[in-house]
C-alpha atoms as a PDB file:
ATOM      1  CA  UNK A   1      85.502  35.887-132.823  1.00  0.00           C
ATOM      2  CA  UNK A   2      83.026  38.183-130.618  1.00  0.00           C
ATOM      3  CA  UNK A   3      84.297  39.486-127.628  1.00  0.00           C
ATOM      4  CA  UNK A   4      81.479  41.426-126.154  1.00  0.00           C
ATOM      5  CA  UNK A   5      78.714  38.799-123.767  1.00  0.00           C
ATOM      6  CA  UNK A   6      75.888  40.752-126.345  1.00  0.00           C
ATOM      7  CA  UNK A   7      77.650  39.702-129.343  1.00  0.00           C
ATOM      8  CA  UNK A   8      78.480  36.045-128.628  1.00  0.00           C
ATOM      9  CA  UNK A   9      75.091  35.597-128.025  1.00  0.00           C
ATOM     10  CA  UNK A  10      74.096  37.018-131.022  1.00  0.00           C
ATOM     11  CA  UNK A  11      76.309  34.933-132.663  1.00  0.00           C
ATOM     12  CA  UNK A  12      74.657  31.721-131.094  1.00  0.00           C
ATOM     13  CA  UNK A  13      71.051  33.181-132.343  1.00  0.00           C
ATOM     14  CA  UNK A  14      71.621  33.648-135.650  1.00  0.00           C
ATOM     15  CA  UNK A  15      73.584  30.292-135.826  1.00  0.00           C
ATOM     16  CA  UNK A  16      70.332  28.810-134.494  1.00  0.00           C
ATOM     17  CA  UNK A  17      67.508  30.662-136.844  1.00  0.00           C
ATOM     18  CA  UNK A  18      70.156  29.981-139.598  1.00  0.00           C
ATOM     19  CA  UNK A  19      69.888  25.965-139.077  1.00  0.00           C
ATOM     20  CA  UNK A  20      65.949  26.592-138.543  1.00  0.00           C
ATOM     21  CA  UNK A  21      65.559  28.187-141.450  1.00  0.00           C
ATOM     22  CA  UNK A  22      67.446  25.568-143.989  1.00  0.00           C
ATOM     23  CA  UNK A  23      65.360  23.298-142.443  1.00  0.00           C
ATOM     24  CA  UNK A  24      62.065  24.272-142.790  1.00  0.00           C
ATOM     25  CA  UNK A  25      63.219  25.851-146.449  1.00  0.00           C
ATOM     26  CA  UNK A  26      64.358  21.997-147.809  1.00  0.00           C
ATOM     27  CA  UNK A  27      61.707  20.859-146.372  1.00  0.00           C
ATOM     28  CA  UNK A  28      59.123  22.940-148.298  1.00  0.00           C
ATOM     29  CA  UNK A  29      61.230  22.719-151.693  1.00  0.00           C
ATOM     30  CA  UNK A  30      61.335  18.394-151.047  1.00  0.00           C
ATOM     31  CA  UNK A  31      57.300  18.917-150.683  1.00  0.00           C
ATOM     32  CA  UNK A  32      56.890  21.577-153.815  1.00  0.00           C
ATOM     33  CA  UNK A  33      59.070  19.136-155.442  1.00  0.00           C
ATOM     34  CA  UNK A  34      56.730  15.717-154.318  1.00  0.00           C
ATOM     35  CA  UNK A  35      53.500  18.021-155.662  1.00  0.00           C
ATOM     36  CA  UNK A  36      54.869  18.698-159.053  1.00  0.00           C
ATOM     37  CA  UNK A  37      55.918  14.900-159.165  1.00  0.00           C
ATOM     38  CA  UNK A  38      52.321  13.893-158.945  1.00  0.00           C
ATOM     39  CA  UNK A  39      50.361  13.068-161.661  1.00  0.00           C
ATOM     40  CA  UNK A  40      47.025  12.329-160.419  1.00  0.00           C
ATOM     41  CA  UNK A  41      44.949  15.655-159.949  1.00  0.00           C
ATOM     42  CA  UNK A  42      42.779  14.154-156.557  1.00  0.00           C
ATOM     43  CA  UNK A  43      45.780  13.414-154.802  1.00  0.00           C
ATOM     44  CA  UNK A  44      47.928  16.353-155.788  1.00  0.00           C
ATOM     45  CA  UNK A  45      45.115  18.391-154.411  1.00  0.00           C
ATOM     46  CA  UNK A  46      44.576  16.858-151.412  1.00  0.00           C
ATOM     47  CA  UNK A  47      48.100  17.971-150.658  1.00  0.00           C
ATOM     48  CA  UNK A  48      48.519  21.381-152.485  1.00  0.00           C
ATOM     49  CA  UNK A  49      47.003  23.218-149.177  1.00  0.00           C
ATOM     50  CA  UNK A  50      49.463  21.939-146.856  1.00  0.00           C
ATOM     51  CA  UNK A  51      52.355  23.294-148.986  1.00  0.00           C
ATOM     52  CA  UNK A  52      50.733  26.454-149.335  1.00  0.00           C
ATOM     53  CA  UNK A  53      50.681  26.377-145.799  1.00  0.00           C
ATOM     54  CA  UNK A  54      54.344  25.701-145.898  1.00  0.00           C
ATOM     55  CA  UNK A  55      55.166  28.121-148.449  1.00  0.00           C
ATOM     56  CA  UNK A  56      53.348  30.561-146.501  1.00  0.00           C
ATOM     57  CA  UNK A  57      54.663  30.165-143.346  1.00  0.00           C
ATOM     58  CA  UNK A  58      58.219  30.928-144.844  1.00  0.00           C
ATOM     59  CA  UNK A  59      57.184  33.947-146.278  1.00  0.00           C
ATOM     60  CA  UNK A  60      55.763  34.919-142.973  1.00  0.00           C
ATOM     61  CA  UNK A  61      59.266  33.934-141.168  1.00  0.00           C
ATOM     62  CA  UNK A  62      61.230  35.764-143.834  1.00  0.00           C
ATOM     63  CA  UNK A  63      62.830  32.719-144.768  1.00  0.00           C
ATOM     64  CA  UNK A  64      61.482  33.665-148.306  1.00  0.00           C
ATOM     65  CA  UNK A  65      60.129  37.192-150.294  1.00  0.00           C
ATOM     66  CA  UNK A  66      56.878  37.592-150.071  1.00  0.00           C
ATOM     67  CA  UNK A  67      56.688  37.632-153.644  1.00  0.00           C
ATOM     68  CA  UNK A  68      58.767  34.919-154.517  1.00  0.00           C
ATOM     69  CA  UNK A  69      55.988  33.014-152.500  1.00  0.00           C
ATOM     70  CA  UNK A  70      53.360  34.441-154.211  1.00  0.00           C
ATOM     71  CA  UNK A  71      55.133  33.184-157.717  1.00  0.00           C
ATOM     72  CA  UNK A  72      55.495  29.888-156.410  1.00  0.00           C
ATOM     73  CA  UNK A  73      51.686  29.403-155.039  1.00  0.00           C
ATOM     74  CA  UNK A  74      50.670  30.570-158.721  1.00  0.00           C
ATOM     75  CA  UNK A  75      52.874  28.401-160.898  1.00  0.00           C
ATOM     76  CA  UNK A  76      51.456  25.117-158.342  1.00  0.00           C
ATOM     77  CA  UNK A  77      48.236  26.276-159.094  1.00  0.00           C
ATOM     78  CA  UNK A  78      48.639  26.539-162.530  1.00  0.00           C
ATOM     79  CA  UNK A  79      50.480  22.907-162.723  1.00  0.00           C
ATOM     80  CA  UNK A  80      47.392  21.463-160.597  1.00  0.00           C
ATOM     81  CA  UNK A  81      44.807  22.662-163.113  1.00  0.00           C
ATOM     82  CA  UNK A  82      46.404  21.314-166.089  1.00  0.00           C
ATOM     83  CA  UNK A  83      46.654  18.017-164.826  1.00  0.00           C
ATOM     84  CA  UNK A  84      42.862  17.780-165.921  1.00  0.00           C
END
């Protein structure tokens, strides 16, 4: 265990962005996974921005690459338009 102040609060900082981040990560994989469960195209687009959003956001937060967000944007996208 820490024994310097600094370092025990570290400790309680990166236990707390840890939980953060497996939360907001499941729940962006449990809303990529909803999208690619739809079949209708109207209603999976209605809700393909907001998990762009969310995909986005955990790129931004460094939760996830960059890239690996861009990869999973493009492979939604391609899903949504051959549901026509």
């Amino acid at each position: 265990m820490a024994n310097h102040k600094a370092t025990k609060k570290d400790v309680r900082q990166s236990a707390k962005r840890r939980e953060r981040n497996r939360y907001y990560g499941k729940t962006t994989r449990n809303a990529v996974r909803d999208l690619k469960d739809l079949s209708d195209k109207a209603a999976a687009g209605d809700k393909m921005p907001s998990v762009i959003a969310m995909i986005d956001k955990l790129a931004k937060r460094g939760v996830i690459h960059k890239n690996k967000a861009s990869n999973l944007k493009s492979k939604l996208a391609q899903r949504l338009n051959k549901l026509a």
